[in-house]
C-alpha atoms as a PDB file:
ATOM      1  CA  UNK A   1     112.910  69.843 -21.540  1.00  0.00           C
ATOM      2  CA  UNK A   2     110.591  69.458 -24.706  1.00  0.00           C
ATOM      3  CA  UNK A   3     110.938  65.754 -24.276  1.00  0.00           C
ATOM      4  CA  UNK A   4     109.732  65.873 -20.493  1.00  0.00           C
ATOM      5  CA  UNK A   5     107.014  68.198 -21.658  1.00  0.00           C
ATOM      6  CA  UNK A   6     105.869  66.162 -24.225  1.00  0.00           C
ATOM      7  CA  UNK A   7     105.688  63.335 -21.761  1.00  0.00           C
ATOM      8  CA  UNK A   8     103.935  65.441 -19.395  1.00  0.00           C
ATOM      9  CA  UNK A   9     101.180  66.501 -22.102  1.00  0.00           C
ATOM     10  CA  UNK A  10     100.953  62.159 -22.808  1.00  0.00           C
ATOM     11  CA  UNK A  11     100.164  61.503 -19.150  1.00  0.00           C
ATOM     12  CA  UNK A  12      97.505  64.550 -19.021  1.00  0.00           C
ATOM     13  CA  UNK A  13      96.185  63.843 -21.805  1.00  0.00           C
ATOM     14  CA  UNK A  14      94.035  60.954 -19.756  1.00  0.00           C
ATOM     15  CA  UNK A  15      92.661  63.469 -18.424  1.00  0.00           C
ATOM     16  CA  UNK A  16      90.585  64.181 -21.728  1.00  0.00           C
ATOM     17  CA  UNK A  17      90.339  61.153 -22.380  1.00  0.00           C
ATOM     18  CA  UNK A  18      87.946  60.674 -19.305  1.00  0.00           C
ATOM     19  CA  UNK A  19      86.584  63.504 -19.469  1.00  0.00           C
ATOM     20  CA  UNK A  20      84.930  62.720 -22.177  1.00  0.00           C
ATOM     21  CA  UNK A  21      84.338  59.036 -21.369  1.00  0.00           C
ATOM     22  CA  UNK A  22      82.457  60.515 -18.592  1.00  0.00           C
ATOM     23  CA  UNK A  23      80.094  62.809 -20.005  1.00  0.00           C
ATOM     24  CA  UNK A  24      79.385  61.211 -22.820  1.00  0.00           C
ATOM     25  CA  UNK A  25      79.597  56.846 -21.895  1.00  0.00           C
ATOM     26  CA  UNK A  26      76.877  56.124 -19.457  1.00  0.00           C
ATOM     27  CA  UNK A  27      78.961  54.301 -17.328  1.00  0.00           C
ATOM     28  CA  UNK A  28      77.765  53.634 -13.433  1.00  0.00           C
ATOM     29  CA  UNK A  29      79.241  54.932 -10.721  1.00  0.00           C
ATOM     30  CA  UNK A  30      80.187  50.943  -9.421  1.00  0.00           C
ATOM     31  CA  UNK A  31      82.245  50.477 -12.722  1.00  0.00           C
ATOM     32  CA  UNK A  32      84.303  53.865 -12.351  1.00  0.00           C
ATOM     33  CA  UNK A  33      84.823  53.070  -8.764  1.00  0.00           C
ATOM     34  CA  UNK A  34      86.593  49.999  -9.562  1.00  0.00           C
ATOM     35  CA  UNK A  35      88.614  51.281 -12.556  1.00  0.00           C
ATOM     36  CA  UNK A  36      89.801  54.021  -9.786  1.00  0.00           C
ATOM     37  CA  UNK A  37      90.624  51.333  -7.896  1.00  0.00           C
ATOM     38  CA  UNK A  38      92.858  50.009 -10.350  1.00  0.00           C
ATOM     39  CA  UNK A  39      94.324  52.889 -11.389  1.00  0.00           C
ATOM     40  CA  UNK A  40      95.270  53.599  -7.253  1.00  0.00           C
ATOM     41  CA  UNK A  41      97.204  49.891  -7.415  1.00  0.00           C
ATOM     42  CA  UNK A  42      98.767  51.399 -10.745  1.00  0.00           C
ATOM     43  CA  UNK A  43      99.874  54.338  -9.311  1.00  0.00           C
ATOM     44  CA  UNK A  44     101.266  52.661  -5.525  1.00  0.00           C
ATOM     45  CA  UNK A  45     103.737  50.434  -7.580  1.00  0.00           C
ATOM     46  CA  UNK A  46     105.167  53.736  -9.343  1.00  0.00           C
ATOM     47  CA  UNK A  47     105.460  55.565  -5.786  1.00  0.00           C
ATOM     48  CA  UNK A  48     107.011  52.857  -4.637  1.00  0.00           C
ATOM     49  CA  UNK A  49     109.297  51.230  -7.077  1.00  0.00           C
ATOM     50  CA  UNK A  50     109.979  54.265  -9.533  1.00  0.00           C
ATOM     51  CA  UNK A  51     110.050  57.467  -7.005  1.00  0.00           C
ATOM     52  CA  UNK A  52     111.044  56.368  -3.411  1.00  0.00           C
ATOM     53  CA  UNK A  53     113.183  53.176  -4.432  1.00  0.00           C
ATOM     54  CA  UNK A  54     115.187  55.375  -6.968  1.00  0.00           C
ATOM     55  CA  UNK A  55     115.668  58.209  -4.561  1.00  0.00           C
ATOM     56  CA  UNK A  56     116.300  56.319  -1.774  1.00  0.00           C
ATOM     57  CA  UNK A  57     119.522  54.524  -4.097  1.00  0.00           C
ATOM     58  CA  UNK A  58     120.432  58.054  -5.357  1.00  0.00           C
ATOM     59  CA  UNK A  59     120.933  59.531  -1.667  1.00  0.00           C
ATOM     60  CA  UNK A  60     119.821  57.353   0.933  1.00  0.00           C
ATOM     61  CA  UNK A  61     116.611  57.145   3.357  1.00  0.00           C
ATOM     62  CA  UNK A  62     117.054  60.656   4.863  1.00  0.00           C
ATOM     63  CA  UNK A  63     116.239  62.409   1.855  1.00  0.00           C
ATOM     64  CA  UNK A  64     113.433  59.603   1.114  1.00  0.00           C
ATOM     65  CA  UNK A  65     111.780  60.179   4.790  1.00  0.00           C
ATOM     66  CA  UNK A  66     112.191  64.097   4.447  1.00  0.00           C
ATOM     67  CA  UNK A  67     110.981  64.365   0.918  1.00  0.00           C
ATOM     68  CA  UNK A  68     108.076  61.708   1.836  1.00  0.00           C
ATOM     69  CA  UNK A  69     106.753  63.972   4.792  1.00  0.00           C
ATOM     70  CA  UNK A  70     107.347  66.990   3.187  1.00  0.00           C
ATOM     71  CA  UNK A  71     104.897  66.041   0.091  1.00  0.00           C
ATOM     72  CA  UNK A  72     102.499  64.384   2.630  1.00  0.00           C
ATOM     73  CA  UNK A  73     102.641  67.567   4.092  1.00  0.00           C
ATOM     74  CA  UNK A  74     102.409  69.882   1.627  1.00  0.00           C
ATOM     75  CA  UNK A  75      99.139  67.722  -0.136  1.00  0.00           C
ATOM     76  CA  UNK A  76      97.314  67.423   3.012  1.00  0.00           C
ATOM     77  CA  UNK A  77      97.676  71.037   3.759  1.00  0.00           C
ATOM     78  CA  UNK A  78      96.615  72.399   0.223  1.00  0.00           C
ATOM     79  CA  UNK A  79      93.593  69.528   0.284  1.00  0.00           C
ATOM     80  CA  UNK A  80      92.429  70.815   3.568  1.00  0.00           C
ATOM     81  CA  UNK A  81      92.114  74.572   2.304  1.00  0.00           C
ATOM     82  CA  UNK A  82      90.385  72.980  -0.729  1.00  0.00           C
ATOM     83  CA  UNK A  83      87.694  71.115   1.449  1.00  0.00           C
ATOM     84  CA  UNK A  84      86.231  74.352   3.125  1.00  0.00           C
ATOM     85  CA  UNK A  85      85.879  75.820  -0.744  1.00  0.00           C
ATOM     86  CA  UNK A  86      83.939  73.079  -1.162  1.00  0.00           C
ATOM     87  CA  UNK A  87      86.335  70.826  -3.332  1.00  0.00           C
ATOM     88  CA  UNK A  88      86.534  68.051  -0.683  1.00  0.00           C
ATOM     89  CA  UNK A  89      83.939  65.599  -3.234  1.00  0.00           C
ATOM     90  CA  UNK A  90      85.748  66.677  -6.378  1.00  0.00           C
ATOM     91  CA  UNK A  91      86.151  63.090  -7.730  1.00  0.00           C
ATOM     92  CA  UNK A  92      82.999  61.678  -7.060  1.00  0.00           C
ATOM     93  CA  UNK A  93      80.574  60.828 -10.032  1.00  0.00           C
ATOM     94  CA  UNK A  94      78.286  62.341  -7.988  1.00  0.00           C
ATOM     95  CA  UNK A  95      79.245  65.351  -7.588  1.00  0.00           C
ATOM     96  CA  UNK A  96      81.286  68.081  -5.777  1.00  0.00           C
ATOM     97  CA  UNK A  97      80.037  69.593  -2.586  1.00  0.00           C
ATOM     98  CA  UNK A  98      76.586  72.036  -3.348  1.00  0.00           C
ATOM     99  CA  UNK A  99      78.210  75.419  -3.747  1.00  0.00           C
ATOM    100  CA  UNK A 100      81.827  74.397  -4.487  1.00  0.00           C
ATOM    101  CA  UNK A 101      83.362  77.110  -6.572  1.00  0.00           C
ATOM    102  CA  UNK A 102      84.966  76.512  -9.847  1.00  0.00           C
ATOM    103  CA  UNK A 103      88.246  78.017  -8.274  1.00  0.00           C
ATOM    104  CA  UNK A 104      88.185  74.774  -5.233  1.00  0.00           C
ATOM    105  CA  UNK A 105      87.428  72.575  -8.253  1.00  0.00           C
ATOM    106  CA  UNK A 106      90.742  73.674 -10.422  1.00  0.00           C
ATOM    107  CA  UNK A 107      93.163  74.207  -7.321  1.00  0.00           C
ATOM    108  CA  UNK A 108      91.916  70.548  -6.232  1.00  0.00           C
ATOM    109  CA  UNK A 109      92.206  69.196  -9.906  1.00  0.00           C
ATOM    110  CA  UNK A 110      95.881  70.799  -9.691  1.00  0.00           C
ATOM    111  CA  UNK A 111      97.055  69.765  -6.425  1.00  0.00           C
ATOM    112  CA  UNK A 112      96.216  66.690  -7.335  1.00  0.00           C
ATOM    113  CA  UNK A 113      97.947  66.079 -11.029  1.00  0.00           C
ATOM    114  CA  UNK A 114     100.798  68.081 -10.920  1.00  0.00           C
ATOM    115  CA  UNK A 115     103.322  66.127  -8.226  1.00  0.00           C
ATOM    116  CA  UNK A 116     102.368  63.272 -11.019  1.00  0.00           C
ATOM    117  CA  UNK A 117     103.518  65.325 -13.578  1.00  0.00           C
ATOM    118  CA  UNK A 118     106.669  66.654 -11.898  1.00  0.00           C
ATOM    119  CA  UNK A 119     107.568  62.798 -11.097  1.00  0.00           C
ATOM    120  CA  UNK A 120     107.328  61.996 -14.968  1.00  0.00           C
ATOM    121  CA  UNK A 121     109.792  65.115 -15.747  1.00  0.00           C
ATOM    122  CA  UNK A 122     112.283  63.856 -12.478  1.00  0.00           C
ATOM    123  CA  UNK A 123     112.527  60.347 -14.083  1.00  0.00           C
ATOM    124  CA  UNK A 124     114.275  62.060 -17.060  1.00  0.00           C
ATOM    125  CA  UNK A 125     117.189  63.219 -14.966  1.00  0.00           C
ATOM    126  CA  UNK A 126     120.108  61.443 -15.626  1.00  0.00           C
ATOM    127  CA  UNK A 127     118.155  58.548 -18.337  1.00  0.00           C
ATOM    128  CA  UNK A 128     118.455  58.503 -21.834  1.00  0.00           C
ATOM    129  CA  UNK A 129     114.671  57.535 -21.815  1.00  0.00           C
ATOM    130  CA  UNK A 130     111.689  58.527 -19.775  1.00  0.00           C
ATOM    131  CA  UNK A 131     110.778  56.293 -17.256  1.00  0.00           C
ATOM    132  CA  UNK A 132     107.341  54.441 -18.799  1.00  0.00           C
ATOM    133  CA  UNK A 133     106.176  52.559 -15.421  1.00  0.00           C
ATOM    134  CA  UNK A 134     105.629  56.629 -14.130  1.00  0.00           C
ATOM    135  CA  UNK A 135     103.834  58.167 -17.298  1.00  0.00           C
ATOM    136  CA  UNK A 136     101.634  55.077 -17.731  1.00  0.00           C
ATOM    137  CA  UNK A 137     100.678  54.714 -14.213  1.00  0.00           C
ATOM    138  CA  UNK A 138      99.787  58.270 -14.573  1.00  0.00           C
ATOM    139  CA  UNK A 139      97.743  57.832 -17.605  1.00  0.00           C
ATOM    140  CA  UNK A 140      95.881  55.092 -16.407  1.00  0.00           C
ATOM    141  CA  UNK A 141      94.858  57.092 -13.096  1.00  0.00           C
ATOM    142  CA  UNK A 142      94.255  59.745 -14.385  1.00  0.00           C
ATOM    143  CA  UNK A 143      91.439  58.442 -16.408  1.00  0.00           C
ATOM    144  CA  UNK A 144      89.428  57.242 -13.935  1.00  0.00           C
ATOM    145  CA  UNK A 145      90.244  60.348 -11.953  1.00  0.00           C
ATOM    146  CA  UNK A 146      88.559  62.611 -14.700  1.00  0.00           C
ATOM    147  CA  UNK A 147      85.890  60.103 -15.417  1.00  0.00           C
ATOM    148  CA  UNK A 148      84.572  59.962 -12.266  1.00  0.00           C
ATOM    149  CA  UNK A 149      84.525  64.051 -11.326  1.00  0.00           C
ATOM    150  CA  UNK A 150      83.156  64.838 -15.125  1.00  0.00           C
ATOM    151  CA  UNK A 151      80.411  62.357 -14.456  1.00  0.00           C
ATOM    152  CA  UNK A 152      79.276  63.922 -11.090  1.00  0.00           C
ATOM    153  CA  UNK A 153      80.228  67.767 -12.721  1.00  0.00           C
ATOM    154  CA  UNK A 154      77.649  67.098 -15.409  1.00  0.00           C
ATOM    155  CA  UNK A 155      75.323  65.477 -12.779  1.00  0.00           C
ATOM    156  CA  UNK A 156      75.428  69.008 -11.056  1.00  0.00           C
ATOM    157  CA  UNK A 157      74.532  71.081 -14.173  1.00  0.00           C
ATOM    158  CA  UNK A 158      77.942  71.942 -15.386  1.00  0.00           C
ATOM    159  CA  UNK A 159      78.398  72.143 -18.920  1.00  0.00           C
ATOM    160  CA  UNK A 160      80.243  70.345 -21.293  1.00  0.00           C
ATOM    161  CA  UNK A 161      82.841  73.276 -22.361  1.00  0.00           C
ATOM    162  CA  UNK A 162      83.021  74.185 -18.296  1.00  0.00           C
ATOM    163  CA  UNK A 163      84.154  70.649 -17.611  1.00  0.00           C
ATOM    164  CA  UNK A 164      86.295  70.240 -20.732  1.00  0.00           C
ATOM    165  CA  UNK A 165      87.721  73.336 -19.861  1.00  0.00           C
ATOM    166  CA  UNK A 166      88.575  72.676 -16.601  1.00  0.00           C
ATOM    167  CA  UNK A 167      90.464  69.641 -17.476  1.00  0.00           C
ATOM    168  CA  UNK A 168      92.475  71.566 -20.648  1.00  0.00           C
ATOM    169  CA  UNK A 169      93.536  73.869 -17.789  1.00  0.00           C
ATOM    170  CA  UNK A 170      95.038  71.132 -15.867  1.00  0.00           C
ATOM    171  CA  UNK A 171      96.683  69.231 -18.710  1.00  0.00           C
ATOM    172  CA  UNK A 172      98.676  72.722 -19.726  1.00  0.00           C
ATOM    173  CA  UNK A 173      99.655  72.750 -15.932  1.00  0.00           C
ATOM    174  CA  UNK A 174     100.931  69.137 -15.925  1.00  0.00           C
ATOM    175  CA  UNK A 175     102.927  69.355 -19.534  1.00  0.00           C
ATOM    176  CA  UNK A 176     104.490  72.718 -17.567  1.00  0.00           C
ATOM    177  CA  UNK A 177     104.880  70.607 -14.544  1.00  0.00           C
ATOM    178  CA  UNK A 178     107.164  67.908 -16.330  1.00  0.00           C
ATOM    179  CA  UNK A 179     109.087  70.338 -18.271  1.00  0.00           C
ATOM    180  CA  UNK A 180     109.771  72.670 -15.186  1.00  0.00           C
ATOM    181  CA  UNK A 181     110.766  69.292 -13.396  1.00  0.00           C
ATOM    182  CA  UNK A 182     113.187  68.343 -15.895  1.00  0.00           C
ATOM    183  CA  UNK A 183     114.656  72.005 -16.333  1.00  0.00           C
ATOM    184  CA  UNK A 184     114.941  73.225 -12.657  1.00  0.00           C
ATOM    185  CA  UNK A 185     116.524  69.692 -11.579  1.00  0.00           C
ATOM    186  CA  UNK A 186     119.382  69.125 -14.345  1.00  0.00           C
ATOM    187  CA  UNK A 187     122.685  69.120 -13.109  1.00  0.00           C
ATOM    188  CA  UNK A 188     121.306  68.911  -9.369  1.00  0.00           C
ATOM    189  CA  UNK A 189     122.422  67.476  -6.540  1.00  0.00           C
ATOM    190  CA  UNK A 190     121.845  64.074  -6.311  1.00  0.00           C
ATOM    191  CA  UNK A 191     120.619  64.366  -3.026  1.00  0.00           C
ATOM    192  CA  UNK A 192     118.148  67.543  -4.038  1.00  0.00           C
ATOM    193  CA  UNK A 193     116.482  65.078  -7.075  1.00  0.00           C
ATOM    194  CA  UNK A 194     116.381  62.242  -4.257  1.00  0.00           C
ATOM    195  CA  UNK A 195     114.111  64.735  -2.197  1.00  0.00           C
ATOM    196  CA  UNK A 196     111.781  66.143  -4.994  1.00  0.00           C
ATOM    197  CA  UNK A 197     111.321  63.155  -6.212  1.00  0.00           C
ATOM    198  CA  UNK A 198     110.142  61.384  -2.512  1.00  0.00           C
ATOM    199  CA  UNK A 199     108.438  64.769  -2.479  1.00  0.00           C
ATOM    200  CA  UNK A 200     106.285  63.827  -5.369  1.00  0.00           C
ATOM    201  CA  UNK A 201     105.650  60.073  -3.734  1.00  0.00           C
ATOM    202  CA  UNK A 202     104.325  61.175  -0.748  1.00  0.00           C
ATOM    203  CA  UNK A 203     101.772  63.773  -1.909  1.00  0.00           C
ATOM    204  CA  UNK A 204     100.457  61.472  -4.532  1.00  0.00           C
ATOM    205  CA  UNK A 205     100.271  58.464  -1.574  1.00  0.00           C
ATOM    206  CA  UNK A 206      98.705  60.708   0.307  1.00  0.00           C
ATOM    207  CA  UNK A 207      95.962  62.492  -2.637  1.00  0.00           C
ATOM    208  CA  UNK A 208      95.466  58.584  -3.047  1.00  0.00           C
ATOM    209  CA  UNK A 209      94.689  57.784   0.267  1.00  0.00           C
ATOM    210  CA  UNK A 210      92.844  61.030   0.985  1.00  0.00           C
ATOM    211  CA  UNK A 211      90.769  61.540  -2.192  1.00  0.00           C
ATOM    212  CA  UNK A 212      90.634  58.690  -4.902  1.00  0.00           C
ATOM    213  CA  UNK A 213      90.869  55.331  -2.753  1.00  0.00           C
ATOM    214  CA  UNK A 214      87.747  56.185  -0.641  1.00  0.00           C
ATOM    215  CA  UNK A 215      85.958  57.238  -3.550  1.00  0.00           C
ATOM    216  CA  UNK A 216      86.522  54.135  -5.219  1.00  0.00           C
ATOM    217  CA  UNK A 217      85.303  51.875  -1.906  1.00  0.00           C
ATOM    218  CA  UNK A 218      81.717  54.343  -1.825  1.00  0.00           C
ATOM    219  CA  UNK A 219      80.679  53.336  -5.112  1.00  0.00           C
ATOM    220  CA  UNK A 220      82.729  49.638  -5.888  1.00  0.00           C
ATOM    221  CA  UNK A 221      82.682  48.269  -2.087  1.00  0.00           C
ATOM    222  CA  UNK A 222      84.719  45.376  -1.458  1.00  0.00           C
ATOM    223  CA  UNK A 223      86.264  44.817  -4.661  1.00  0.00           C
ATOM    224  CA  UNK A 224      88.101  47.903  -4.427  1.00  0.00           C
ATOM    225  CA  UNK A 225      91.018  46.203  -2.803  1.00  0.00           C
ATOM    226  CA  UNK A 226      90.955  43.153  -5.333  1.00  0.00           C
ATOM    227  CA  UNK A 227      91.362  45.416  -7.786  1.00  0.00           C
ATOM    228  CA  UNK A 228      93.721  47.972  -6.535  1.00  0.00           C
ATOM    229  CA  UNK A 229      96.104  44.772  -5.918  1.00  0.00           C
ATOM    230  CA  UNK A 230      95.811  43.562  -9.975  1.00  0.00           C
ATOM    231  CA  UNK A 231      96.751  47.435 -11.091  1.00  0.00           C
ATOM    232  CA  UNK A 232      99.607  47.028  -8.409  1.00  0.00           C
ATOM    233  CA  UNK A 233     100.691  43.381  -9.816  1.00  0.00           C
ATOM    234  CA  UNK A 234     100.433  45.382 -13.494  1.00  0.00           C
ATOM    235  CA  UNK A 235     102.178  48.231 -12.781  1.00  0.00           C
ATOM    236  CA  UNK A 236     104.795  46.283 -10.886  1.00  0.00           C
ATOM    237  CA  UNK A 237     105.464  44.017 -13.545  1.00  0.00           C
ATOM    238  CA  UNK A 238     106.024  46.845 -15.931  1.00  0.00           C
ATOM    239  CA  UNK A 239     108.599  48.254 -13.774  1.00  0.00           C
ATOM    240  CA  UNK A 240     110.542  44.709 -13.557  1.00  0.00           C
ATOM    241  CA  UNK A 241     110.516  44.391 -17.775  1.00  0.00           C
END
């Protein structure tokens, strides 16, 4: 459990990282969009090849298509609650919605990091080693992610220790998220890890979708898909090592 914690805490830890890239690196808004864009491609291979191809060999495509909708589900659900608190522009370097709450803007920063974090403790189960495609697909979104909403938070008069904060919260979340995954699924049903883990691929294809990819085409345009294909071809040639 410490081990998937600590893995956890590695993959949050991005969020910091951009955090502070983006309040303190004057980067524009076209540059973020495109490293979101990469970091999307990064995190597509991992859904793919690391969560629904390993669930679907552990029990087979009905736990893969139940798991998949459930997540979907579940994501679009919690997102669309967010929205009307005003967290529906919570990763745009421009800014959240005028009047979103700092409640929408943690709930939206948490539905959208911990099914990453839960994948990273699921790939654990029955490995000697963590699986690496999973935590560095979600440091390397999650960077970009946090880049991109500290930018616009600090654009909308937040302060530095509000927006630091906000990310600390979510980092001790997503280290609890990969230990809890690890804990609550060892010695489980094959079929059970099959679902959480398709679970945790279809709300992050669908936060992706939803959230970060259309982001990423407002401010970078048409390179967005260029470069959501090279973080793809990166991520899937990790996986394949």
């Amino acid at each position: 459990m410490l081990i998937a914690a600590w893995w956890g805490f590695v993959g949050g830890a991005a969020l910091l990282i951009g955090a502070l890239l983006g309040i303190y690196l004057p980067v524009s808004a076209r540059l973020i969009g495109l490293v979101m864009a990469f970091g999307a491609g990064v995190l597509i291979s991992a859904v793919a090849f690391e969560l629904a191809e390993e669930a679907y060999q552990r029990s087979g495509g009905t736990a893969v298509v139940l798991g998949l909708l459930a997540g979907a589900g579940t994501f679009f659900i919690g997102d669309w609650f967010i929205d009307r608190a005003g967290g529906h522009r919570r990763k745009s370097p421009n800014g959240p919605q005028p009047g979103a709450g700092p409640m929408a803007l943690v709930l939206g920063a948490l539905l959208d990091g911990i099914p990453e974090s839960a994948a990273i403790g699921v790939s654990l189960l029955g490995n000697a080693v963590v699986g690496l495609p999973v935590v560095a697909a979600v440091f390397m979104s999650n960077i970009p992610e946090s880049m991109s909403a500290s930018a616009g938070l600090k654009k909308t008069g937040r302060s530095t220790r509000y927006v630091l904060g906000l990310w600390t919260a979510v980092l001790a979340a997503s280290t609890l998220a990969a230990a809890l995954g690890y804990q609550l699924l060892d010695g489980a049903d094959p079929s059970v890890i099959a679902v959480i883990q398709s679970f945790a691929a279809g709300a992050i294809l669908t936060m992706l979708a939803d959230t970060m990819v259309p982001e990423a085409v407002e401010h970078a345009g048409a390179w967005v898909g260029l470069l959501t294909a090279l973080g793809f071809v990166a991520a899937f040639l990790l996986s394949m090592a």
